[in-house]
Protein backbone atom coordinates (compact mmCIF):
# COMPACT_ATOMS: atom_id res chain seq x y z
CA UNK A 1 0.00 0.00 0.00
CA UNK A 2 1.37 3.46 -0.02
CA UNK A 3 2.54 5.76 -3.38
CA UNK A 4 5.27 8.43 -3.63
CA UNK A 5 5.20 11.05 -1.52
CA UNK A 6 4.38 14.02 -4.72
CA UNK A 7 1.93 11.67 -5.85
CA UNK A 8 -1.98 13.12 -5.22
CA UNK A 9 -4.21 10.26 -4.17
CA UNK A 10 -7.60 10.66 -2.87
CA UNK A 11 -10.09 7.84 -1.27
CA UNK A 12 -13.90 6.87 -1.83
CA UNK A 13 -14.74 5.46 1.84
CA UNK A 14 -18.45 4.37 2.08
CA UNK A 15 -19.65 2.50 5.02
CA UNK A 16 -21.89 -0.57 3.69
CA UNK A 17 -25.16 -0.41 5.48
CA UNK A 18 -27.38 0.43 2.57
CA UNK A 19 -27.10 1.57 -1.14
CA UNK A 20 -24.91 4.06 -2.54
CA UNK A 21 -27.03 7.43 -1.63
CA UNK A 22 -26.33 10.72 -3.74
CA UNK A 23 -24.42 12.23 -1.03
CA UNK A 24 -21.90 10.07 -1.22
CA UNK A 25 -21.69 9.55 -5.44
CA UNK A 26 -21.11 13.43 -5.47
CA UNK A 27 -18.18 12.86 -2.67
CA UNK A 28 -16.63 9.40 -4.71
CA UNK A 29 -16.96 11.86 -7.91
CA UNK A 30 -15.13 15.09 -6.29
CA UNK A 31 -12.52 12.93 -5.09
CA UNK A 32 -12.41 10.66 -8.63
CA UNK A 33 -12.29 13.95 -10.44
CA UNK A 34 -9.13 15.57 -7.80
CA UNK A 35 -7.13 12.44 -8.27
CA UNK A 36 -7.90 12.60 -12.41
CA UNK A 37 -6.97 15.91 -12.15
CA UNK A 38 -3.42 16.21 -10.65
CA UNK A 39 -2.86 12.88 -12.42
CA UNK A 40 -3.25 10.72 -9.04
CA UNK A 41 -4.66 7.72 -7.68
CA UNK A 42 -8.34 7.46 -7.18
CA UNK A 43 -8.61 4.58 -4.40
CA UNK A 44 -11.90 2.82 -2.86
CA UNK A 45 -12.29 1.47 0.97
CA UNK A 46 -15.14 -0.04 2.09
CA UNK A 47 -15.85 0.91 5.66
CA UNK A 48 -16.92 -2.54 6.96
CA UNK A 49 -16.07 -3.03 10.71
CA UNK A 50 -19.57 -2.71 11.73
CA UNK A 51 -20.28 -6.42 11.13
CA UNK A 52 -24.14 -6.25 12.18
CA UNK A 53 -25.11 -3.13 9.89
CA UNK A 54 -22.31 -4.53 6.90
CA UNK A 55 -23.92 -6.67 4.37
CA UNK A 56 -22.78 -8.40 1.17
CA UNK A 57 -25.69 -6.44 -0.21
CA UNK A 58 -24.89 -3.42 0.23
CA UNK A 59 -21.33 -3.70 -0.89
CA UNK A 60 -22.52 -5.05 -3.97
CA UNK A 61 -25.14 -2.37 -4.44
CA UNK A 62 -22.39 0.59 -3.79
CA UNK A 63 -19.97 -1.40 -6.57
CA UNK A 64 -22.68 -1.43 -9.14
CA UNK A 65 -23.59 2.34 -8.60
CA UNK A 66 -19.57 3.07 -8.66
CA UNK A 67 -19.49 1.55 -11.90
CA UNK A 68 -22.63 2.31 -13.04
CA UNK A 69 -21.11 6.19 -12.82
CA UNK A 70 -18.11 4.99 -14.53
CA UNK A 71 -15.80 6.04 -11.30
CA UNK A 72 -13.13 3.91 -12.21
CA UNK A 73 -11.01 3.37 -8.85
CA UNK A 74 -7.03 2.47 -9.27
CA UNK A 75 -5.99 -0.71 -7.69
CA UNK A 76 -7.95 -3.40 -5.69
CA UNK A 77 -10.50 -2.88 -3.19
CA UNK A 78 -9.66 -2.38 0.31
CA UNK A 79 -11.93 -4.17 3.30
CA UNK A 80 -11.57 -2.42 6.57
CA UNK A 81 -11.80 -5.16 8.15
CA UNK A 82 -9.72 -7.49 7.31
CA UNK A 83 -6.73 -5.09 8.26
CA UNK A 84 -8.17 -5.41 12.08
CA UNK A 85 -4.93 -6.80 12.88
CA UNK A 86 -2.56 -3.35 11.51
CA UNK A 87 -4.95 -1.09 13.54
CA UNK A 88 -4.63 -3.32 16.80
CA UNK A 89 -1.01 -2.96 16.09
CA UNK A 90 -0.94 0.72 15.48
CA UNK A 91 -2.60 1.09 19.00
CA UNK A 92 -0.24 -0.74 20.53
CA UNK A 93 2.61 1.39 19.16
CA UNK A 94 1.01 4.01 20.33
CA UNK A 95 0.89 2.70 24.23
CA UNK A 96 4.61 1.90 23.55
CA UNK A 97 4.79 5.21 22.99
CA UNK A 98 3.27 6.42 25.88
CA UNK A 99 0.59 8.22 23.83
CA UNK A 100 -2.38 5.93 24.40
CA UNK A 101 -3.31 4.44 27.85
CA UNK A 102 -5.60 1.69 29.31
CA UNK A 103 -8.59 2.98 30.38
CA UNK A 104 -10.32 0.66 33.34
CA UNK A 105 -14.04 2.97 33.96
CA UNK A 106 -16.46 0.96 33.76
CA UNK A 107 -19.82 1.18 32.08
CA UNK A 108 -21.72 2.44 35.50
CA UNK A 109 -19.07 5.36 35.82
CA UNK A 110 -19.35 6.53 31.78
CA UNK A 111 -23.17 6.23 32.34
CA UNK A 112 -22.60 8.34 35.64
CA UNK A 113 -19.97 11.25 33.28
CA UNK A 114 -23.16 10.95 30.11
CA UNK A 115 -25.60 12.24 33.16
CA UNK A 116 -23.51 15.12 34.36
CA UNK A 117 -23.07 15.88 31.13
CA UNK A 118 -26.91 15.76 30.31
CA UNK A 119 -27.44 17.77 33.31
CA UNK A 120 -24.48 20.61 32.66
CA UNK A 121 -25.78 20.90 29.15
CA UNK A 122 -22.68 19.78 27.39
CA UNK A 123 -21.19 17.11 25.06
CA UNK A 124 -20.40 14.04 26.68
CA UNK A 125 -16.15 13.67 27.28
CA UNK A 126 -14.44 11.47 29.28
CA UNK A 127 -12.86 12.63 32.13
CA UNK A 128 -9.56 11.40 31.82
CA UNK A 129 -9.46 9.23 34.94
CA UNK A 130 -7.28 6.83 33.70
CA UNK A 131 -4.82 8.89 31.75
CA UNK A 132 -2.20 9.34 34.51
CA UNK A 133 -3.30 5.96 36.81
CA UNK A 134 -1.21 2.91 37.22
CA UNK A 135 -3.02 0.06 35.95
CA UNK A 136 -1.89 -1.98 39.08
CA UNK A 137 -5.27 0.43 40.22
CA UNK A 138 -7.33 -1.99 38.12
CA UNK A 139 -10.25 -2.98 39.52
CA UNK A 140 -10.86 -6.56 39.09
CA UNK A 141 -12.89 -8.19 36.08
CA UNK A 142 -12.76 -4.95 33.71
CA UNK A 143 -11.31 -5.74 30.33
CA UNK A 144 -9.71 -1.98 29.48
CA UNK A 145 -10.02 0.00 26.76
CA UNK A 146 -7.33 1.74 24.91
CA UNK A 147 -7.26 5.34 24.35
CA UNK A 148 -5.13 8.34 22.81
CA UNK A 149 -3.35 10.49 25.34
CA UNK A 150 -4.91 13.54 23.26
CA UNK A 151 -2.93 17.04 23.96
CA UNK A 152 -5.10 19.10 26.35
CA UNK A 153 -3.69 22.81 25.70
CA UNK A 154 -3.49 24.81 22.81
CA UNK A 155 -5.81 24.52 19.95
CA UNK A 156 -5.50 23.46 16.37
CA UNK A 157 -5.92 24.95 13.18
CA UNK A 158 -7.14 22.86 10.22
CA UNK A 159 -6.39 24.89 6.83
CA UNK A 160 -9.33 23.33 4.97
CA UNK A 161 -9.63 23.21 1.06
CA UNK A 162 -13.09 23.74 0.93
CA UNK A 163 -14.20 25.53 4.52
CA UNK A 164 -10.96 27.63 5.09
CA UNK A 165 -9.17 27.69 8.23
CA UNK A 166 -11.12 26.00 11.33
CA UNK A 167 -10.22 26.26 14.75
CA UNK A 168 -11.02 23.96 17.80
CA UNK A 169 -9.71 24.16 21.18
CA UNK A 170 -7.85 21.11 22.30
CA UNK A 171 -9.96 20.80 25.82
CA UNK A 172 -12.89 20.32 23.72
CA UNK A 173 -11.61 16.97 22.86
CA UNK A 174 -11.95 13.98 24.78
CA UNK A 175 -9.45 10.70 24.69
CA UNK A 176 -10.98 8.96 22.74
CA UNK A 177 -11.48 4.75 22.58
CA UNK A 178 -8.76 3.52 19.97
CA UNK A 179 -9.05 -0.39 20.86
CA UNK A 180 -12.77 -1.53 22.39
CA UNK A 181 -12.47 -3.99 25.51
CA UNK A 182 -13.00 -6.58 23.38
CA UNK A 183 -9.53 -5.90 21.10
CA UNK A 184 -11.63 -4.35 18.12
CA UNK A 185 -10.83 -1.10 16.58
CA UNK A 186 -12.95 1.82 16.64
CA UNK A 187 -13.83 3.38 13.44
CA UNK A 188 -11.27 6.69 14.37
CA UNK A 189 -8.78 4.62 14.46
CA UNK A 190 -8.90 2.39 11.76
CA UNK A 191 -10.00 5.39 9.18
CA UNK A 192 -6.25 6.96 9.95
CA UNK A 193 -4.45 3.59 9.93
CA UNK A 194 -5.82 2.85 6.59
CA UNK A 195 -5.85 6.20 5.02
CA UNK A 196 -1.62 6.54 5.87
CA UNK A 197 -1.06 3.09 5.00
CA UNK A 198 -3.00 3.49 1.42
CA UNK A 199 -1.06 6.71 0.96
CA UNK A 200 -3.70 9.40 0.83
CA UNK A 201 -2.63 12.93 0.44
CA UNK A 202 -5.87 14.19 0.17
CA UNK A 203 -9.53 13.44 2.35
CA UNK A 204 -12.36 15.24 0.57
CA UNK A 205 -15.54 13.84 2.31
CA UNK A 206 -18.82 15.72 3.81
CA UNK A 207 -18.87 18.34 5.98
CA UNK A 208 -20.41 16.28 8.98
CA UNK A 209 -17.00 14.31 9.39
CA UNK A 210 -15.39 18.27 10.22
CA UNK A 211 -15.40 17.52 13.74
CA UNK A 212 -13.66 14.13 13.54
CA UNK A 213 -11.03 15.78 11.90
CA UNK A 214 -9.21 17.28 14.66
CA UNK A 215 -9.53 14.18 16.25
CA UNK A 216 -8.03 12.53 14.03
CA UNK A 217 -4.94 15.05 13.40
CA UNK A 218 -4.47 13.78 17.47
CA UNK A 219 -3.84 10.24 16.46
CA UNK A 220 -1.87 10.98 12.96
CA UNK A 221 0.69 13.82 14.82
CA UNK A 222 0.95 11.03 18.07
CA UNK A 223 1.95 8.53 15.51
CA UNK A 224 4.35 11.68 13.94
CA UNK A 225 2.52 10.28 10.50
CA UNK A 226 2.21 12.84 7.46
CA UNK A 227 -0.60 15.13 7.86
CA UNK A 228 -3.36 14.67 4.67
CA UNK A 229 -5.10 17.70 3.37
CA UNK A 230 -8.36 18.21 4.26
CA UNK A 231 -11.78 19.41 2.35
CA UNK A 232 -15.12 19.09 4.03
CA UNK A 233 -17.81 19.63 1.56
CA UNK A 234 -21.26 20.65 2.37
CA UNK A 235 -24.07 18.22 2.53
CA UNK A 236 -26.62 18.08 0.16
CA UNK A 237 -30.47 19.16 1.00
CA UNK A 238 -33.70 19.00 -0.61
CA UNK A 239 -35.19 21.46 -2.88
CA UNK A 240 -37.28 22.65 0.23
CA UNK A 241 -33.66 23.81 1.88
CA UNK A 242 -34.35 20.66 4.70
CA UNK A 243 -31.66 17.88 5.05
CA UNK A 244 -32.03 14.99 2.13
CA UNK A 245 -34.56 12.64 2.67
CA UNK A 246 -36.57 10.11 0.89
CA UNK A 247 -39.41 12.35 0.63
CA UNK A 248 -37.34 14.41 -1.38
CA UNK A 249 -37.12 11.65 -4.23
CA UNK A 250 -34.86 8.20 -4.96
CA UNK A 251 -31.82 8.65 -2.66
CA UNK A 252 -30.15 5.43 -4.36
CA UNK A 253 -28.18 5.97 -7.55
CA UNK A 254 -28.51 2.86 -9.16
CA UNK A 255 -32.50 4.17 -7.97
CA UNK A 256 -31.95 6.79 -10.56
CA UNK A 257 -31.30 4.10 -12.67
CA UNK A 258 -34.28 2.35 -12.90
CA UNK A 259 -36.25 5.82 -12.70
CA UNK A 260 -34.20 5.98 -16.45
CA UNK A 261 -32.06 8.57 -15.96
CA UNK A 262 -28.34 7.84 -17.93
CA UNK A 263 -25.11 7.88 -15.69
CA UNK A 264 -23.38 10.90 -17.81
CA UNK A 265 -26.83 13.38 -16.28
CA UNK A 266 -26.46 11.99 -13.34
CA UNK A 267 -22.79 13.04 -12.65
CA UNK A 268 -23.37 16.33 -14.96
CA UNK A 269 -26.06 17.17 -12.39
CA UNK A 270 -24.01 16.12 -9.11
CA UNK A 271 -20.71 18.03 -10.41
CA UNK A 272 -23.33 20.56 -10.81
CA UNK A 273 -24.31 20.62 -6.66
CA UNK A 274 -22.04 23.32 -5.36
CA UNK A 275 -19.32 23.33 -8.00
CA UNK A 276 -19.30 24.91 -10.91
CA UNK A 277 -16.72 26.36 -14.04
CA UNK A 278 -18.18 30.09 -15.00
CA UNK A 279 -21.40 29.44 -16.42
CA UNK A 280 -21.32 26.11 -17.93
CA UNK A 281 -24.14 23.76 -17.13
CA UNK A 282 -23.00 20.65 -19.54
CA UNK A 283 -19.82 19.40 -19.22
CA UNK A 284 -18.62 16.67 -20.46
CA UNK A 285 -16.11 13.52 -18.04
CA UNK A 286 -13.12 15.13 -19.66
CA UNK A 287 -13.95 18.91 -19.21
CA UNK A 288 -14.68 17.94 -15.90
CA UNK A 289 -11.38 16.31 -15.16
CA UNK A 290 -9.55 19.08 -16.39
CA UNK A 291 -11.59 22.12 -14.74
CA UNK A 292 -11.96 20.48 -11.29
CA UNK A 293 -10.51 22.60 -8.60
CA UNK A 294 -11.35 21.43 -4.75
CA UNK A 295 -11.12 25.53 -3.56
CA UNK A 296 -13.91 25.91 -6.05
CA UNK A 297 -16.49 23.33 -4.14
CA UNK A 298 -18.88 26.61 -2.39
CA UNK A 299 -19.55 26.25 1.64
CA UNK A 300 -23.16 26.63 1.30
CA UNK A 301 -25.04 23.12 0.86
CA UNK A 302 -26.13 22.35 -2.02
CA UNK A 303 -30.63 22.00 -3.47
CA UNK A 304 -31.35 18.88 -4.88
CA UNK A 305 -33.82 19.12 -7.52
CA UNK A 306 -35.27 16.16 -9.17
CA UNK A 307 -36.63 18.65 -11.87
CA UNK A 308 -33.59 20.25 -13.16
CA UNK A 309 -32.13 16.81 -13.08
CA UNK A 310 -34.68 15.51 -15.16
CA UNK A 311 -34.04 18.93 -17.85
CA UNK A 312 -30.61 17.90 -17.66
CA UNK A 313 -31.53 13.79 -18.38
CA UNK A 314 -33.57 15.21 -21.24
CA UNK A 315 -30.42 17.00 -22.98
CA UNK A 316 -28.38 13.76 -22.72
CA UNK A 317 -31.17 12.14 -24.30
CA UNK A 318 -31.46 13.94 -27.30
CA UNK A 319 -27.62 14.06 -27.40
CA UNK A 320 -27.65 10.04 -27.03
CA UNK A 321 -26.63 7.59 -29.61
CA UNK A 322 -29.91 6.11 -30.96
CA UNK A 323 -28.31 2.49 -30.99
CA UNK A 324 -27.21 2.73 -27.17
CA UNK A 325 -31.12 4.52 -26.59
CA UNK A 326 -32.57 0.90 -28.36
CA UNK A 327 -30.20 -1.28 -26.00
CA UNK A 328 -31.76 0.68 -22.94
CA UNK A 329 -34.98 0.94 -23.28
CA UNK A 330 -35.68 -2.38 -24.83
CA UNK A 331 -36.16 -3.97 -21.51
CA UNK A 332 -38.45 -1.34 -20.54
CA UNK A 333 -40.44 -1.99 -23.44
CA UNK A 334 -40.66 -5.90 -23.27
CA UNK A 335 -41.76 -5.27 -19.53
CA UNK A 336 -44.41 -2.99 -20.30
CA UNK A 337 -45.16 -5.46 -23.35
CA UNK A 338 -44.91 -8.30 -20.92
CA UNK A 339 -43.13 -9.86 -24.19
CA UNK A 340 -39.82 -9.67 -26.05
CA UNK A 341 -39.90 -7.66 -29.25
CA UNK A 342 -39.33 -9.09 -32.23
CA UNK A 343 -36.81 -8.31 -34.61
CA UNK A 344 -38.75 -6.43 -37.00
CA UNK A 345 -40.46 -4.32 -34.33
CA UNK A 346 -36.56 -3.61 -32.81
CA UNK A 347 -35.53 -2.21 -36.83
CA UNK A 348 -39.10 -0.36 -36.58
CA UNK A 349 -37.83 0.84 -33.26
CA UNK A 350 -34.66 2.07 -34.36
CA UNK A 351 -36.24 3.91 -37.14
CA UNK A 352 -37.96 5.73 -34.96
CA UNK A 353 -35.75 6.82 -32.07
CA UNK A 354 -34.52 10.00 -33.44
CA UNK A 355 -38.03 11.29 -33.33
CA UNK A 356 -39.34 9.47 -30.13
CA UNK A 357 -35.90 10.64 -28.51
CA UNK A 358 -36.52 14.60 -28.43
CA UNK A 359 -39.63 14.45 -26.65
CA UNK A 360 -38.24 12.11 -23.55
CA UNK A 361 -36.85 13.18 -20.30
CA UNK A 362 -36.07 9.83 -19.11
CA UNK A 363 -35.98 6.01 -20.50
CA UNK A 364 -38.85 5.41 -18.71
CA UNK A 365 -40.44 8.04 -20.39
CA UNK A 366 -39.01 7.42 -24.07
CA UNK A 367 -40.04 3.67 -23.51
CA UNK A 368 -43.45 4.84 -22.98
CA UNK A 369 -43.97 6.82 -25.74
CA UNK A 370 -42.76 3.98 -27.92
CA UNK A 371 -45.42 1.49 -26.89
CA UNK A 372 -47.83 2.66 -29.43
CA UNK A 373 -45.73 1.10 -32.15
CA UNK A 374 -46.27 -2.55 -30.55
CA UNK A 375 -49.42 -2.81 -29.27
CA UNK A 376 -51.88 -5.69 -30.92
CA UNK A 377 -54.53 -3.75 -33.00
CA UNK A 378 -57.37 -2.46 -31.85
CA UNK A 379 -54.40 -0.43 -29.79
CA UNK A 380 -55.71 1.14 -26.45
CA UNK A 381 -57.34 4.46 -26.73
CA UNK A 382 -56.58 7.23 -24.08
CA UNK A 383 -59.20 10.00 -22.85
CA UNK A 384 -57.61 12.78 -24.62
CA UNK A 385 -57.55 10.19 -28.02
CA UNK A 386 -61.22 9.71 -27.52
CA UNK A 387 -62.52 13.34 -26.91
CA UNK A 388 -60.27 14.10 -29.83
CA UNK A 389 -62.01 11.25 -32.29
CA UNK A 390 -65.53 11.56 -31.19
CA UNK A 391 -65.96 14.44 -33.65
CA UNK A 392 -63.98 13.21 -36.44
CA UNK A 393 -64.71 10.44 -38.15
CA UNK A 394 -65.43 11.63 -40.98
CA UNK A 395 -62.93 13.70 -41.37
CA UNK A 396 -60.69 9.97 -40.45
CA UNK A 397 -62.62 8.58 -43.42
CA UNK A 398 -61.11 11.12 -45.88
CA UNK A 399 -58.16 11.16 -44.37
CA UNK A 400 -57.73 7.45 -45.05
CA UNK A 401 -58.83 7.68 -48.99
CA UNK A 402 -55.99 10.12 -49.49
CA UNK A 403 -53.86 7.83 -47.97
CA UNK A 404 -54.48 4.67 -49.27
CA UNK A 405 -53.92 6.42 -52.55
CA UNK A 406 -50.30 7.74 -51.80
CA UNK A 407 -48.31 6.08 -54.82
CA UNK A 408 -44.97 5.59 -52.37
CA UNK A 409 -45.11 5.28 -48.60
CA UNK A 410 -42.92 8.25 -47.77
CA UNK A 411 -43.56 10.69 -44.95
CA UNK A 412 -43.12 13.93 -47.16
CA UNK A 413 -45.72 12.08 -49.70
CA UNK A 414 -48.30 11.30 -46.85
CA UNK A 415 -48.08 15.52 -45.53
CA UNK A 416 -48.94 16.20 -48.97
CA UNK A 417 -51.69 14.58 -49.16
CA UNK A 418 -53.37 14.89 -45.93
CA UNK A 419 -53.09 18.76 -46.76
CA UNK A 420 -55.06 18.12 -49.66
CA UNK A 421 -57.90 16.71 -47.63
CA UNK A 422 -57.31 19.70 -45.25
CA UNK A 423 -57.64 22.09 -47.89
CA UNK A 424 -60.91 20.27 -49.53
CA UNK A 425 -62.59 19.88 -45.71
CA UNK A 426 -61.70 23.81 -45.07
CA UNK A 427 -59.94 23.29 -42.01
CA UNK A 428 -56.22 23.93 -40.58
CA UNK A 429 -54.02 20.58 -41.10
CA UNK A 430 -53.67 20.32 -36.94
CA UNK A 431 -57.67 19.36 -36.77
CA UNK A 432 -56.97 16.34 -39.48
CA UNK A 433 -53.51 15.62 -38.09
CA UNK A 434 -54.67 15.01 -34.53
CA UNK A 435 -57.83 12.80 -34.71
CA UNK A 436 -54.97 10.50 -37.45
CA UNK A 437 -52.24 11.34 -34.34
CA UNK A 438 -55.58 10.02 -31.86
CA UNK A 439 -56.30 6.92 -34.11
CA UNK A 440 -52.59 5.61 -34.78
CA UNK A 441 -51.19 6.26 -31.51
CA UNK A 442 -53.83 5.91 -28.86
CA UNK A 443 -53.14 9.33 -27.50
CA UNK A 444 -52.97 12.66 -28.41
CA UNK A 445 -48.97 13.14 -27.82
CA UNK A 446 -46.36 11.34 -30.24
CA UNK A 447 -43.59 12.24 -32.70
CA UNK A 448 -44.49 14.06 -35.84
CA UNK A 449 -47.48 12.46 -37.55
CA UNK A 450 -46.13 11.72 -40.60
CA UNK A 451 -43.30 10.29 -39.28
CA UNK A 452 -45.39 7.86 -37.44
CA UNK A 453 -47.43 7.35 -40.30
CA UNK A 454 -43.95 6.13 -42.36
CA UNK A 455 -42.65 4.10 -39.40
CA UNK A 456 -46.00 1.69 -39.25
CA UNK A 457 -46.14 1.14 -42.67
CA UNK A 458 -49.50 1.60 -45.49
CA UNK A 459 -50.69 -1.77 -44.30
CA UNK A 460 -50.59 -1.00 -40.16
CA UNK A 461 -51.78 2.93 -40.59
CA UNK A 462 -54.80 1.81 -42.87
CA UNK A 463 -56.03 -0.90 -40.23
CA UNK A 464 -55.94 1.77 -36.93
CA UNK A 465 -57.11 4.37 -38.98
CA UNK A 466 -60.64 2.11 -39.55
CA UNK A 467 -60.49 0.85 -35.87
CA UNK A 468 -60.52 4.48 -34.80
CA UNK A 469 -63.32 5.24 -36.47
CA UNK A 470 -64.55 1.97 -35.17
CA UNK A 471 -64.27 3.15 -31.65
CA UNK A 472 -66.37 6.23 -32.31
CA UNK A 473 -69.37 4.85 -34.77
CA UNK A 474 -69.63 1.24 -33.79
CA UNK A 475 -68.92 0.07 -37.22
């Protein structure tokens, strides 16, 4: 483990109790894009040493979102856990040292310091009754604890990237528990063991680790370890200015998935949350990589806003190549379907994407509006299809003549002579164009009429065209 000391490297270090949440994709993509930046190592730990919460699950599900997002992490991945054994070690050293001490209170005397503390108002610390006892003093039957000897005077300044300097008194921190009774490692210590022995130069991570910062700069300088730079970003809230919740929308990414958003929005949109280059919105993985500045991340948190990422999703989709749009959305469809499609319906399909495509905001959506296309004749009708056939079917009637008499099956041949019927009937072309838009489609929303018309073929177009008026007249 380890790199060269001019080497940048930075660290991804979820915790796997549950999926990968956006919070923590916008941290694993700031720190991706630092690394990519300086021409470092992007590195990923999985924060596992809470063995009840950690599940295979989990780790799985924050994997697939990682490279769902394409956040490509150098080397293999590290398991807290299984390095128990360093970070035992490292507290050890630490006792040798004379920095670290075993602590003998037992659990009626923290309870007793946690109620004078309730009482007084203030955080719970421990008092520090151990720190300067002989252990011979041990009472009998209490497996000890080890903690850091933490300075007690002074205070310490953390020059951070994003917040600027911070400043905490050292008699606001406690000695804290490096080794449990039981010889397991707390998560303080194990987080500094493993981010010195990887070689990280830089931990960017959310603003609610700040605190444990400055607890941790206790441990590294007692170990007289190289000190990382630090840059707390700000968490992430709702578009209501509250903390993130679920009632703010999916908090998954890979949930974001299935909703049918594409990865390359998704990151656009969390680069986006309280980082930006002048006044670009879209910007592309390797504009990204070569903009990114930490000192640029704002201190203010950041507004989700499902809609804007949805505008953004909608931009990527038009952008989109129509072959990858097909592989995607083909699943959708077949569910929907609650069938495979067939190979001519998948060339029909790809016909029509670059007109289905524009009007989309998500692969959901996009599948959706290309059901129409597969559904067994008669297809369903919609309210708005009805209300907008009811009147016309007549006007269907001529519509379909024309039609049937179009020499060559060609979209700008079928305009042509649907205006003619226009003309003839005395209306505007919408009010024949959207009772044909009603009848074909089964709604009154689609791509360009004509293009619809071309895409189903003489044969498909003729049939719905009669069941529409079906639906209306009975016959």
């Amino acid at each position: 483990m380890g790199s060269s000391p001019s080497q940048v490297v930075t660290r991804f270090a979820p915790s796997p109790t549950g999926f990968l949440h956006i919070g923590g994709a916008r941290t694993a993509l700031f720190n991706f894009l630092f690394a990519r930046h300086h021409g470092g190592q992007f590195l990923l730990r999985i924060e596992d040493t809470d063995r009840e919460r950690s599940t295979q699950p989990a780790i799985d599900a924050i994997l697939d979102g990682m490279r769902w997002l394409d956040f490509t992490w150098d080397g293999e991945v590290v398991y807290q856990f299984a390095r128990q054994q360093r970070h035992a070690e490292v507290a050890r050293e630490l006792l040798d040292k004379g920095h670290a001490y075993y602590c003998y209170a037992t659990p009626a005397e923290l309870e007793e310091m946690r109620e004078t503390a309730k009482r007084e108002g203030r955080p719970m610390r421990y008092d520090g009754r151990w720190r300067d006892r002989d252990p011979s003093e041990a009472p009998a039957g209490v497996k000890p604890v080890i903690r850091l000897k933490a300075p007690r005077e002074g205070e310490v300044t953390i020059h951070d990237l994003v917040q600027g300097p911070v400043t905490v008194s050292n008699e606001q921190l406690d000695d804290m528990i490096l080794l449990r009774a039981d010889g397991t490692p707390t998560y303080m210590l194990a987080v500094v063991v493993d981010d010195h022995d990887m070689g990280v130069t830089h931990v960017i991570r959310g603003d609610d680790h700040l605190n444990n910062a400055f607890r941790q700069l206790a441990l590294i300088r007692a170990m007289g370890w190289p000190e990382p730079h630090y840059a707390h970003i700000p968490l992430i809230h709702g578009a209501d200015g509250a903390k993130l919740s679920k009632r703010h929308g999916a908090l998954g990414v890979t949930e974001y998935r299935e909703m049918g958003f594409l990865a390359e929005a998704v990151e656009n949109y969390l680069l986006r949350l309280g980082w930006g280059h002048g006044d670009a919105e879209i910007i592309s993985r390797a504009q990204a990589v070569e903009w990114f500045d930490i000192g640029a991340v704002g201190r203010s948190a950041s507004r989700f806003d499902i809609k804007k990422l949805e505008n953004l999703n909608g931009h990527y989709m038009r952008e989109a190549d129509d072959e990858r749009l097909v592989r995607l959305v083909l699943p959708l469809i077949g569910e929907a379907l609650e069938r495979p499609l067939l190979d001519r319906e998948i060339l029909l399909l790809q016909r029509s994407m670059k007109d289905l495509k524009v009007r989309a905001k998500t692969l959901r959506e996009l599948a959706h509006s290309a059901l129409f296309y597969f559904r067994a004749r008669p297809i369903p009708l919609d309210e708005a299809a009805l209300k907008l056939l009811q009147p016309a079917p007549e006007i269907l009637r001529e519509a379909r003549k024309a039609l049937a008499d179009v020499p060559e099956w060609r979209a700008d041949l079928l305009e042509a002579s649907v205006r003619v019927v226009a003309e003839r009937l005395g209306l505007g072309l919408g009010k024949v164009a959207q009772p044909l838009r009603a009848a074909l489609t089964g709604s009154n929303m689609s791509p360009g009429i004509f293009d619809v018309l071309d895409v189903l073929g003489r044969e498909e177009s003729l049939a719905r065209i009669d069941d529409g008026v079906a639906a209306v007249t009975g016959c």
